[in-house]
N, C-alpha and C. Protein backbone atom coordinates (compact mmCIF):
# COMPACT_ATOMS: atom_id res chain seq x y z
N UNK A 1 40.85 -70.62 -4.02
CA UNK A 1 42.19 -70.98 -3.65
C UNK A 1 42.77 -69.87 -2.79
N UNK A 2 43.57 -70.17 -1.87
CA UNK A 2 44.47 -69.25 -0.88
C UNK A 2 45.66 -68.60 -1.29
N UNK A 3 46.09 -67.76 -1.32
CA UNK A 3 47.18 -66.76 -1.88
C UNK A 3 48.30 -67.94 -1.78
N UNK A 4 48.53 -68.68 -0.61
CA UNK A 4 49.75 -69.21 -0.70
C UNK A 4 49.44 -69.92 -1.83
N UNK A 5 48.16 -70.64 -2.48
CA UNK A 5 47.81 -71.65 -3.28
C UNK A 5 48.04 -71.31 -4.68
N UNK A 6 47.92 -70.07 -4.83
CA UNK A 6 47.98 -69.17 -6.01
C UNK A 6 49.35 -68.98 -6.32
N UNK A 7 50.31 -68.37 -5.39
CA UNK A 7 51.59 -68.09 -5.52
C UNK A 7 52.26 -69.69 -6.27
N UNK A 8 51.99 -70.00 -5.21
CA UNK A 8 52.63 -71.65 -6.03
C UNK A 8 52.37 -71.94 -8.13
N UNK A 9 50.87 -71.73 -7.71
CA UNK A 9 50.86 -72.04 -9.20
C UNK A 9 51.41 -71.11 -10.07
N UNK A 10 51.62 -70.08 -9.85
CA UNK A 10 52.02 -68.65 -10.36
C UNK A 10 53.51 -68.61 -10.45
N UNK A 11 54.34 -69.28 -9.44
CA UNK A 11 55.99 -69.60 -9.00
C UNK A 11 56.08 -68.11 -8.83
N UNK A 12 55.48 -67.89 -7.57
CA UNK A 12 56.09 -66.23 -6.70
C UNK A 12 55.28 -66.67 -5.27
N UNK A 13 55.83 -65.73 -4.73
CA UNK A 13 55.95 -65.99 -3.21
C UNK A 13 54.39 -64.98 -2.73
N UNK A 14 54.22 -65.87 -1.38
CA UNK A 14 52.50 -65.25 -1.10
C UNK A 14 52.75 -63.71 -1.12
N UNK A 15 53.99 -63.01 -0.23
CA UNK A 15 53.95 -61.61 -0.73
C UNK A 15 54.03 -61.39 -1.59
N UNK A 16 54.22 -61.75 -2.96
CA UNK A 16 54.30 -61.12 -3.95
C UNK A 16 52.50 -60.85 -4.24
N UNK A 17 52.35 -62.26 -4.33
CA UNK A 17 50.53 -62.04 -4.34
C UNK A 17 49.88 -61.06 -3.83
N UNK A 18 50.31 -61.11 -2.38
CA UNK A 18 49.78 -59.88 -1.70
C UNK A 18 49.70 -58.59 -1.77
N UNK A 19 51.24 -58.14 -2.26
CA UNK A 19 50.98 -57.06 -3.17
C UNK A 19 50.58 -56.98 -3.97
N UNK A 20 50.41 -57.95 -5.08
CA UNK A 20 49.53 -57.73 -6.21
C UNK A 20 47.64 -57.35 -5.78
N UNK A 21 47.47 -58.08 -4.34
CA UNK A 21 46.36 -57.66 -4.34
C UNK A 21 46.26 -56.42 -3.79
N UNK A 22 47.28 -55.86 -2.94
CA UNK A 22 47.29 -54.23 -2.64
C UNK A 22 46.98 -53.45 -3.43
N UNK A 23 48.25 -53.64 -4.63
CA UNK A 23 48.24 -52.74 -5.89
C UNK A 23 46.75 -52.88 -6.50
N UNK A 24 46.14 -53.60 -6.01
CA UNK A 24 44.60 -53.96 -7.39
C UNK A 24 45.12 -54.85 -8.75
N UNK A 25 46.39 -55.36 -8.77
CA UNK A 25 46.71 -56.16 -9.82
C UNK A 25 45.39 -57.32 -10.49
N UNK A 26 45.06 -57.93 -8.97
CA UNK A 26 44.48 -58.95 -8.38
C UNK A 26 43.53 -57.70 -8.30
N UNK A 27 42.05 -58.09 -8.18
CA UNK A 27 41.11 -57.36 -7.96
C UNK A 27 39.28 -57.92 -8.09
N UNK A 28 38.60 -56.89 -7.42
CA UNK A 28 37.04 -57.18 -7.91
C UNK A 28 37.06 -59.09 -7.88
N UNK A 29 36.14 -58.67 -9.07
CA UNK A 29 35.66 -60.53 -9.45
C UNK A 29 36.51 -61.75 -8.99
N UNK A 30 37.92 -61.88 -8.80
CA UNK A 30 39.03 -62.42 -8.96
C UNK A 30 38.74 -63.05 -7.08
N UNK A 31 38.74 -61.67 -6.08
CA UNK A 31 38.62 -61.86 -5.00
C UNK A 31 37.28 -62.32 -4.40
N UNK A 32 37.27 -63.75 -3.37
CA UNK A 32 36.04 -64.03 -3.12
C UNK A 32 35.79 -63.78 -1.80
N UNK A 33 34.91 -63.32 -1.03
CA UNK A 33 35.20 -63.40 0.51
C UNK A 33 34.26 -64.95 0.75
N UNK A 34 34.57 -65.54 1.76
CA UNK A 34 34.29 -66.63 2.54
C UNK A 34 34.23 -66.61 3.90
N UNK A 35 33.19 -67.45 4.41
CA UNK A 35 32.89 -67.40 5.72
C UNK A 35 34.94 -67.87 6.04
N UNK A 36 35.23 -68.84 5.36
CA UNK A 36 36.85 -68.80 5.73
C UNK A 36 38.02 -68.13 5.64
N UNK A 37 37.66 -66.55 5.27
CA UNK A 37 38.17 -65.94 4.45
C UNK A 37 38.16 -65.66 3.13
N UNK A 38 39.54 -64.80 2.44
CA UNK A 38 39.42 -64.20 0.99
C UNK A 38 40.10 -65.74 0.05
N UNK A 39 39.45 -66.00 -0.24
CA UNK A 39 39.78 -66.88 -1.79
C UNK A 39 40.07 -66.03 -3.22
N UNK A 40 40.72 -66.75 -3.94
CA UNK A 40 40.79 -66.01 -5.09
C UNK A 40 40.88 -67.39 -6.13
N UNK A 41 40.30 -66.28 -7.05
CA UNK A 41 39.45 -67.52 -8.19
C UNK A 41 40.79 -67.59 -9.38
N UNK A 42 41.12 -68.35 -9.36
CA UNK A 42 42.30 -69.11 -10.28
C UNK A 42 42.55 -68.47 -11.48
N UNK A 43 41.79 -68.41 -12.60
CA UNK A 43 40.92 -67.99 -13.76
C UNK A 43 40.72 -66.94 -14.01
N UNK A 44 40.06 -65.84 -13.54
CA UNK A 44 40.04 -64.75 -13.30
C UNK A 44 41.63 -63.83 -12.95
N UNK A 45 41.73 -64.36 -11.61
CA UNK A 45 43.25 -63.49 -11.15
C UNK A 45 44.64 -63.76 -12.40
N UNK A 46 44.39 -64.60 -12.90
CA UNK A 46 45.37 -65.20 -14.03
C UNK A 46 44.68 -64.41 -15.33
N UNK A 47 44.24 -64.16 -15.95
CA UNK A 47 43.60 -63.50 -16.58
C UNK A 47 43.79 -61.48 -16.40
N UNK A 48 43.59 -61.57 -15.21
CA UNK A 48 43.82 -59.56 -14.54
C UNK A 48 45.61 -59.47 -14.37
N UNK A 49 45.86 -60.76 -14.47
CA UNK A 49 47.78 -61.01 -14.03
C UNK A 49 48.03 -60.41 -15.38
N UNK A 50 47.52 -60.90 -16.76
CA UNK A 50 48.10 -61.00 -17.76
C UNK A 50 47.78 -60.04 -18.54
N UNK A 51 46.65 -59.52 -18.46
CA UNK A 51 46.39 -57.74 -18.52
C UNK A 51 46.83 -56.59 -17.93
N UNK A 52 47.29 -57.00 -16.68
CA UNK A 52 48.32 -56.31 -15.65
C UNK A 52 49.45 -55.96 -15.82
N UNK A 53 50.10 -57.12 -16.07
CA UNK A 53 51.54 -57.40 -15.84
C UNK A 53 52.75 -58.00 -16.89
N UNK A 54 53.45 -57.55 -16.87
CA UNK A 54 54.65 -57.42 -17.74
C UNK A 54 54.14 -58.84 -18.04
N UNK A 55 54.40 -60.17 -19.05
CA UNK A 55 54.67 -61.24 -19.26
C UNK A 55 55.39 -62.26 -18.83
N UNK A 56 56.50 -61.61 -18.23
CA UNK A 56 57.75 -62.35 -17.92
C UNK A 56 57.47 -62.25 -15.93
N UNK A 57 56.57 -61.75 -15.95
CA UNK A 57 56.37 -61.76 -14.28
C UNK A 57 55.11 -62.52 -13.74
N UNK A 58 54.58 -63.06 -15.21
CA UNK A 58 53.78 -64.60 -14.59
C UNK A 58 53.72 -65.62 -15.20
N UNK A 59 53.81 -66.51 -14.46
CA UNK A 59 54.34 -67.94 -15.86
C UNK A 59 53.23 -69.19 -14.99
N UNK A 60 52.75 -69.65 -14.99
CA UNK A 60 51.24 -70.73 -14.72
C UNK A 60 52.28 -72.36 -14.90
N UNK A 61 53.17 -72.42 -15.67
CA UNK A 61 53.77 -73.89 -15.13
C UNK A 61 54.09 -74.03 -14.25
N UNK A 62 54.73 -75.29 -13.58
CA UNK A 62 54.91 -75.84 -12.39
C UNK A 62 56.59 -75.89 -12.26
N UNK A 63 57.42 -75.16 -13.46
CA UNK A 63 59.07 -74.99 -13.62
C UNK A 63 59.26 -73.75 -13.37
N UNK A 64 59.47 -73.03 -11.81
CA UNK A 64 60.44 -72.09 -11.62
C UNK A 64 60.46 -71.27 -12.72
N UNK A 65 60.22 -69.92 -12.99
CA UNK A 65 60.41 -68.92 -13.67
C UNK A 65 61.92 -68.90 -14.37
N UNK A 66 62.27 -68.95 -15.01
CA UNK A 66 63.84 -69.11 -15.67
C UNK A 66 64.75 -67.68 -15.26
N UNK A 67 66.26 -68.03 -14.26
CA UNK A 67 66.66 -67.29 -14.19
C UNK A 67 67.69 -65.64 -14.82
N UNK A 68 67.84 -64.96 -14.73
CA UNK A 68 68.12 -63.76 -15.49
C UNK A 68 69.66 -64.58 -15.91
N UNK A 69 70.32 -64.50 -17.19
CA UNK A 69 71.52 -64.72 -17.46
C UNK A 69 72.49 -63.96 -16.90
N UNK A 70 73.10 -65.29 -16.52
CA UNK A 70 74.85 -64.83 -15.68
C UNK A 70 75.61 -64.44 -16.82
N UNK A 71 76.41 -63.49 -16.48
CA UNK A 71 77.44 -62.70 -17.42
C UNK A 71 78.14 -64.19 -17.58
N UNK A 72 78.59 -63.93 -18.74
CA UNK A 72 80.24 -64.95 -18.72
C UNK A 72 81.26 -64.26 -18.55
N UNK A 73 82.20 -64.64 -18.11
CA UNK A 73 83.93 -64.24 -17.79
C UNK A 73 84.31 -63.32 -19.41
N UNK A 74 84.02 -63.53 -20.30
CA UNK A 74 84.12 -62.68 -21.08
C UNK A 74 83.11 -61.12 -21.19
N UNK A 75 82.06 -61.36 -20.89
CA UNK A 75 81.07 -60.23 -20.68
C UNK A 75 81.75 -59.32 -20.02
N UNK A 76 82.21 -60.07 -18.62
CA UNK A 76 82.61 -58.98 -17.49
C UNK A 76 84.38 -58.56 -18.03
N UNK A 77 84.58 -59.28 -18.58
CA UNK A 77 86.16 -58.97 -19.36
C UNK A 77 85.58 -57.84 -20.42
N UNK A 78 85.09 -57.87 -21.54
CA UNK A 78 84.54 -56.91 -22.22
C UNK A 78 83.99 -55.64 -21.53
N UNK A 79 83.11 -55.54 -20.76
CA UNK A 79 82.56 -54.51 -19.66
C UNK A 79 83.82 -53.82 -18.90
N UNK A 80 84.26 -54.27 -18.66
CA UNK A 80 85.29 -54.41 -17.58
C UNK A 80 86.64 -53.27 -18.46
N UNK A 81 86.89 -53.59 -19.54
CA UNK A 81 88.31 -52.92 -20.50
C UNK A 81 87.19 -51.75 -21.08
N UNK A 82 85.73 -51.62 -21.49
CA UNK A 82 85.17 -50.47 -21.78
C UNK A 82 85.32 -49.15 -20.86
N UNK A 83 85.27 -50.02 -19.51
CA UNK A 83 84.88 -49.01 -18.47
C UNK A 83 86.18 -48.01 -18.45
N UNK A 84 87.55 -49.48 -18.38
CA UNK A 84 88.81 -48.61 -18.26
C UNK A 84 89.17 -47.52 -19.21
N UNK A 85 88.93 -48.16 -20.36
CA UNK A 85 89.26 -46.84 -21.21
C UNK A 85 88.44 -45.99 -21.49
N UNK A 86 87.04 -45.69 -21.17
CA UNK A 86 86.71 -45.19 -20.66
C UNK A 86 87.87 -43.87 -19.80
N UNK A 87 87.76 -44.36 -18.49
CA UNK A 87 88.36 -43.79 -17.29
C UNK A 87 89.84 -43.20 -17.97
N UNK A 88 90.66 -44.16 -18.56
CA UNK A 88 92.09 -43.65 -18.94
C UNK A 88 91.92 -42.87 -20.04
N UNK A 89 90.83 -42.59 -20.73
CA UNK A 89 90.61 -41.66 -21.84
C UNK A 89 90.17 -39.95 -21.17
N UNK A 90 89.49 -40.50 -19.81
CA UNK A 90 89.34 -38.80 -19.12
C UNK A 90 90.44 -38.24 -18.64
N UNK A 91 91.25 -39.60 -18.20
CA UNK A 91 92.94 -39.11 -17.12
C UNK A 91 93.69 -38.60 -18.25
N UNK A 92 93.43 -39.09 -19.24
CA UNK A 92 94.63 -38.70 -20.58
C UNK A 92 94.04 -37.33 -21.05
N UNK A 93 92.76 -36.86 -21.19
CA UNK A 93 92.64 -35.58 -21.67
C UNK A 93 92.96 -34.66 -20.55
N UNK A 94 92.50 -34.88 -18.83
CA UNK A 94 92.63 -34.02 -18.39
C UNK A 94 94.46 -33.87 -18.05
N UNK A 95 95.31 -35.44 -18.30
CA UNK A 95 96.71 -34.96 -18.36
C UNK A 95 97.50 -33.81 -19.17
N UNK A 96 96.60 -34.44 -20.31
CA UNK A 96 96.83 -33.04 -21.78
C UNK A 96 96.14 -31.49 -21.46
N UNK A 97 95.57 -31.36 -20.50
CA UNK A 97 94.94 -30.48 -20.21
C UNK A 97 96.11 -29.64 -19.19
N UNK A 98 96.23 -30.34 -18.10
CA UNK A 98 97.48 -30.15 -17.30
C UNK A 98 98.55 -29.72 -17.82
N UNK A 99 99.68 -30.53 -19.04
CA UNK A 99 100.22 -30.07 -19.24
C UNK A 99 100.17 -28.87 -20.02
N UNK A 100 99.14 -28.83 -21.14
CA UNK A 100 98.55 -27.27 -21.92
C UNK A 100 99.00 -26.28 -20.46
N UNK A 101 98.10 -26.13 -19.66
CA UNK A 101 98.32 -25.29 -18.60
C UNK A 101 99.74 -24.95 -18.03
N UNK A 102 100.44 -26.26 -17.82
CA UNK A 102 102.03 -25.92 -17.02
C UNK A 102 102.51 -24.64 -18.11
N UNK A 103 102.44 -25.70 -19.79
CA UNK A 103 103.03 -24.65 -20.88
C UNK A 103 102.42 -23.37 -20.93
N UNK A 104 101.60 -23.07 -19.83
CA UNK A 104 101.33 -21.75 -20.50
C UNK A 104 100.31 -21.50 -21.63
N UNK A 105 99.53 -22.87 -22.48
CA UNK A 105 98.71 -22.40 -23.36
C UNK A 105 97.39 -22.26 -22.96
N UNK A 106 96.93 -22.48 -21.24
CA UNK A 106 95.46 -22.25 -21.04
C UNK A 106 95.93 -21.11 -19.78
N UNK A 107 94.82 -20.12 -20.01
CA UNK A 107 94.47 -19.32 -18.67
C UNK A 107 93.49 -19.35 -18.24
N UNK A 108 93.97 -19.11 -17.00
CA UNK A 108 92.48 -19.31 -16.39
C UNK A 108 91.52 -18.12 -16.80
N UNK A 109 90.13 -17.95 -16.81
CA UNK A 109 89.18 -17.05 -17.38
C UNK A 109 89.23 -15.89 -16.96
N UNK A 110 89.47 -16.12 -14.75
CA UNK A 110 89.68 -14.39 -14.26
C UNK A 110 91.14 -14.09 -14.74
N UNK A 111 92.02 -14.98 -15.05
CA UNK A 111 93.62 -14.07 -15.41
C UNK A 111 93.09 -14.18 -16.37
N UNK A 112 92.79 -14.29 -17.49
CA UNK A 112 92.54 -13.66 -18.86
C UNK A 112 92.29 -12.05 -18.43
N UNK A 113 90.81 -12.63 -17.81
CA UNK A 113 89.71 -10.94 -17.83
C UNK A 113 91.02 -10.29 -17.33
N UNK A 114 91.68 -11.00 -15.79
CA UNK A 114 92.60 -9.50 -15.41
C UNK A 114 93.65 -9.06 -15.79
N UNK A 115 94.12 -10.03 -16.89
CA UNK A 115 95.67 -9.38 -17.62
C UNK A 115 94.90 -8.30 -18.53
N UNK A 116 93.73 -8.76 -19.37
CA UNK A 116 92.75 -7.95 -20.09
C UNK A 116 92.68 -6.30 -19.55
N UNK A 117 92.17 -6.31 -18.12
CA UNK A 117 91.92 -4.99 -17.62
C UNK A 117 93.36 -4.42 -17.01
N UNK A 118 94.43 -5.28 -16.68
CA UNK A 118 95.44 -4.25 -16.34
C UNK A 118 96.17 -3.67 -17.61
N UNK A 119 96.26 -4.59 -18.82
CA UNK A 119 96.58 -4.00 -20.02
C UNK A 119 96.50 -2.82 -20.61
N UNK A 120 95.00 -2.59 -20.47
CA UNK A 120 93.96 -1.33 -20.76
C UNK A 120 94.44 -0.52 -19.89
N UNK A 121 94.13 -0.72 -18.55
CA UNK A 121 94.52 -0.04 -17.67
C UNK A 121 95.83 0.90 -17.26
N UNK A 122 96.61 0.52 -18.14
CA UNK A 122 97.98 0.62 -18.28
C UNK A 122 97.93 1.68 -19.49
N UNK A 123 97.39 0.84 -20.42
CA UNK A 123 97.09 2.03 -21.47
C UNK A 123 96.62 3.25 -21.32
N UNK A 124 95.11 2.95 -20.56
CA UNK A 124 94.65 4.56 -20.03
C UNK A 124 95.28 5.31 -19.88
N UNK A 125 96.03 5.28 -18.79
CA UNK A 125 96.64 5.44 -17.77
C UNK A 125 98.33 6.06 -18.88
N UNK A 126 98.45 5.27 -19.80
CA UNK A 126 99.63 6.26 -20.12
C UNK A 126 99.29 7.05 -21.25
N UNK A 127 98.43 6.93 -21.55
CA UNK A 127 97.23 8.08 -22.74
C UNK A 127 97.22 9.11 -21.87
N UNK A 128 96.70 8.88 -20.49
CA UNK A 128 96.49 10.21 -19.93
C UNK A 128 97.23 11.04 -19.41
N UNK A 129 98.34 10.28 -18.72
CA UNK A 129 99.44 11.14 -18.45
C UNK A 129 100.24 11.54 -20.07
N UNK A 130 99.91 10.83 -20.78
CA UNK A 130 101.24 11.49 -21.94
C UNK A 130 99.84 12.06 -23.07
N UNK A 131 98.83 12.06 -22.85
CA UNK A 131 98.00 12.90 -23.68
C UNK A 131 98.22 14.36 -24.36
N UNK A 132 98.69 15.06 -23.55
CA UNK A 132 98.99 16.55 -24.19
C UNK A 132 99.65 15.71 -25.79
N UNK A 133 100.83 15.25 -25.47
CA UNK A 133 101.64 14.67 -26.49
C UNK A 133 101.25 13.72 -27.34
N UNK A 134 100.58 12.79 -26.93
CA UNK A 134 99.43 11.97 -28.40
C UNK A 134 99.28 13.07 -28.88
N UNK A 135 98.33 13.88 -28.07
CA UNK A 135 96.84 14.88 -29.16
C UNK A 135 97.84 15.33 -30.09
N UNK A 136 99.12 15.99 -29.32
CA UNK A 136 100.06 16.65 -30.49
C UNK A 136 100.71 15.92 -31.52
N UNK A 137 100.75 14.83 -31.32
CA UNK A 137 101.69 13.66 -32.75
C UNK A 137 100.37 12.95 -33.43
N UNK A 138 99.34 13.15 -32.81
CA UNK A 138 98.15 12.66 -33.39
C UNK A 138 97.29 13.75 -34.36
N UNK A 139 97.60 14.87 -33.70
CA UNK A 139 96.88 15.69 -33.98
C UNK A 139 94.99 16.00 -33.63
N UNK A 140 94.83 15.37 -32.34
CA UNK A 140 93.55 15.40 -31.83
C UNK A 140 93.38 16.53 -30.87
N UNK A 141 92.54 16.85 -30.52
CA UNK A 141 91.72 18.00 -29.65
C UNK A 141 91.96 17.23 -28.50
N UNK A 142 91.73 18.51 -27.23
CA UNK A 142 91.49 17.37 -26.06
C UNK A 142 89.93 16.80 -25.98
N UNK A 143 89.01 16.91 -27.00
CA UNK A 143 87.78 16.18 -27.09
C UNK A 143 88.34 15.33 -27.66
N UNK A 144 89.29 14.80 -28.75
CA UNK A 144 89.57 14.31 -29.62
C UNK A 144 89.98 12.65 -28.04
N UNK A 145 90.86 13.37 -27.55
CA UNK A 145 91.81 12.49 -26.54
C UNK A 145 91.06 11.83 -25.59
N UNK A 146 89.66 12.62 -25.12
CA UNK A 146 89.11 11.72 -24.58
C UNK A 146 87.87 11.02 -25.04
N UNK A 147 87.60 11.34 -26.09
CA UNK A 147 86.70 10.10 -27.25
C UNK A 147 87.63 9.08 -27.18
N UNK A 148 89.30 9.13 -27.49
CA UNK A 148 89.76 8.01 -27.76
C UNK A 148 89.74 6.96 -26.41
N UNK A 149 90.05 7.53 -25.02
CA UNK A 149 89.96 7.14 -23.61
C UNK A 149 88.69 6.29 -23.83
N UNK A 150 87.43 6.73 -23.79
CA UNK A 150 86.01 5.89 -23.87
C UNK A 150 85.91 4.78 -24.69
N UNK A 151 86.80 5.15 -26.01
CA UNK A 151 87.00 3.73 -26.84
C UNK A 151 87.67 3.22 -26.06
N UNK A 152 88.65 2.88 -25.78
CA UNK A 152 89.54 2.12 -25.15
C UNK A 152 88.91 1.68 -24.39
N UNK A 153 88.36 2.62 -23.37
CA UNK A 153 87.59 1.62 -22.14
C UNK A 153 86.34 0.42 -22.66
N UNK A 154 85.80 0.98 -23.75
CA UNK A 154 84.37 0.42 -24.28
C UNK A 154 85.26 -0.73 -24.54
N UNK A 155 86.03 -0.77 -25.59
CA UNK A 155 87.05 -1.88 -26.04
C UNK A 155 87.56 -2.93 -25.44
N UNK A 156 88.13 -2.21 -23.91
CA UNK A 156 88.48 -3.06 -22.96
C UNK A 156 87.24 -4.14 -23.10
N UNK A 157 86.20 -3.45 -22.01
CA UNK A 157 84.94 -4.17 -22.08
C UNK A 157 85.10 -5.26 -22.93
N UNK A 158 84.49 -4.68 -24.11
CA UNK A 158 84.32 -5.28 -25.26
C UNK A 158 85.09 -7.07 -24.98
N UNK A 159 86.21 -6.70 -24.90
CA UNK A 159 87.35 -8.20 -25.19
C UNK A 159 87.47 -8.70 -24.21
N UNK A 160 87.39 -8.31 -22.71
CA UNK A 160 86.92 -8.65 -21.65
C UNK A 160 85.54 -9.77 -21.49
N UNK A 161 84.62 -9.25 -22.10
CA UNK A 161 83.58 -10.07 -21.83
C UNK A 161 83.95 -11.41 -23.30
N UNK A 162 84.08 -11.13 -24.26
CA UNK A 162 84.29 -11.88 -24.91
C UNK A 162 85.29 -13.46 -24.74
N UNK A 163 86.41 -12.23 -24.12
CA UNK A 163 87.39 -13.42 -23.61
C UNK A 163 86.50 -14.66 -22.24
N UNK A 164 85.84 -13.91 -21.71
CA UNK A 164 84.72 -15.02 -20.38
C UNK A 164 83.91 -15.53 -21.13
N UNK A 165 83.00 -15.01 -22.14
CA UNK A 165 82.88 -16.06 -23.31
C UNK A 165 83.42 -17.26 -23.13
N UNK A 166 84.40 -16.81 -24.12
CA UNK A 166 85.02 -18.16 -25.18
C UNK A 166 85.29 -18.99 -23.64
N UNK A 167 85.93 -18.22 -22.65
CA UNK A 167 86.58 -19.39 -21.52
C UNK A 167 85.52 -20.40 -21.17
N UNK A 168 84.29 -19.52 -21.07
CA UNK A 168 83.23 -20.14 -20.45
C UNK A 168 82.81 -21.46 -21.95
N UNK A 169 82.60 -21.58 -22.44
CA UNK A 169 82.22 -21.93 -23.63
C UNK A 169 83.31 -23.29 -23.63
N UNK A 170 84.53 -22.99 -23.93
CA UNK A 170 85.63 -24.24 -23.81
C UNK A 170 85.35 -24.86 -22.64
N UNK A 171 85.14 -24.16 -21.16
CA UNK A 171 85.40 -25.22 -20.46
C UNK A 171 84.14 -26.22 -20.21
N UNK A 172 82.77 -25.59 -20.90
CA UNK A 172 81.81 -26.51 -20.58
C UNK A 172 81.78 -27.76 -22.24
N UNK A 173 82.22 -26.81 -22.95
CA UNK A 173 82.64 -27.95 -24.39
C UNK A 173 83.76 -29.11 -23.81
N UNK A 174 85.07 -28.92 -23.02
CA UNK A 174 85.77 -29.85 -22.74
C UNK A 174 85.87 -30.58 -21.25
N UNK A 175 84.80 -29.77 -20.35
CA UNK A 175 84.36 -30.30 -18.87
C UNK A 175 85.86 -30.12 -18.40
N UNK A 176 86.34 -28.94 -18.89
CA UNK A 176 88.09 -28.53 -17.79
C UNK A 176 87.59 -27.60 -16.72
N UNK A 177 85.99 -27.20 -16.28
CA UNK A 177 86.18 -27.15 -15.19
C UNK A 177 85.95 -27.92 -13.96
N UNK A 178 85.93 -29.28 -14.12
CA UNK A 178 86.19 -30.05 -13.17
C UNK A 178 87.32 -30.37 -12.88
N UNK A 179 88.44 -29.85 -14.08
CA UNK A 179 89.40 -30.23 -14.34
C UNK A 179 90.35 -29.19 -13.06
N UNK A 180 89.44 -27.58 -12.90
CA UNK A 180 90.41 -26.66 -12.30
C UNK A 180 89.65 -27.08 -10.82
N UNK A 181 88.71 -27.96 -10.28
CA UNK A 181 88.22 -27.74 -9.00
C UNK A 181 88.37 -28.93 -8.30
N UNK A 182 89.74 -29.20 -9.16
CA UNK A 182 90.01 -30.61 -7.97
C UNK A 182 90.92 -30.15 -7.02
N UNK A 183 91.90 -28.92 -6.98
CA UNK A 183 92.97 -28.96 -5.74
C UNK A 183 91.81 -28.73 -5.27
């Protein structure tokens, strides 16, 4: 039989056949050559189809393969209100997100780190100019005064990286940084 002859009984189109015989779906024994060309043996290729190929992609009656089900008006109504809330459930966190921010309860990670380091910085900075006078109400050495300087700085550090932490950490737990890279 001729590919177009095959396709028919098969209900798929001669390219489809044809690729099946590209792929080797169709193969060996199945294919005959003829002084008239390639024949293919009924029996056989139906047989390598069904060892081949999904089930539902060859059917041997003479009724059209049965088509994939149409949604009903409710499907796409159901689908349809998932998707939205869905969508109005991201606009509503990242609104709540927005406003957190206007109020003042989120910073961003580098103003964290840099309120972090001018804080310290500030501190140093008045340790060192008013140091004579700590060491004296403290009662520390000037080794004493600048052990305490190195803490501080280590410290800084310390809460510095921690604070990029946690920022880093929230914003991939609540995806708010897509939230800061929309302007």
């Amino acid at each position: 039989m001729t590919k177009a002859e095959l396709a028919r009984r098969v209900n798929r189109s001669p390219g489809r056949i044809s690729q099946w015989l590209r792929e080797g779906k169709i193969s060996g024994d199945a294919v005959v050559t003829t002084p008239g060309g390639e024949r293919i043996d009924l029996d056989i290729a139906v047989a390598q189809l069904h060892s081949r190929l999904d089930p539902a992609q060859i059917s041997l009656d003479d009724s059209p393969p049965s088509p994939a089900p149409v949604p009903t008006r409710r499907d796409n109504v159901v689908e349809f209100n998932a998707e939205r809330a869905a969508v109005l459930s991201i606009d509503r966190q990242r609104k709540e997100i927005e406003l957190a921010q206007l109020r003042g309860e989120f910073l961003d990670k580098a103003d964290a780190a840099d309120a972090v380091f001018t804080i310290f910085a500030g501190l140093r900075e008045a340790i060192t100019r008013e140091g004579p006078q700590i060491a004296m109400l403290l009662g520390l050495t000037p080794d004493g005064t600048a052990a305490l300087l190195r803490e501080l700085r280590r410290l800084q550090q310390s809460i510095a990286a921690d604070l990029l932490a946690l920022a880093a950490s929230d914003a991939n737990r609540t995806g708010t940084e897509d939230v800061d890279d929309r302007d």
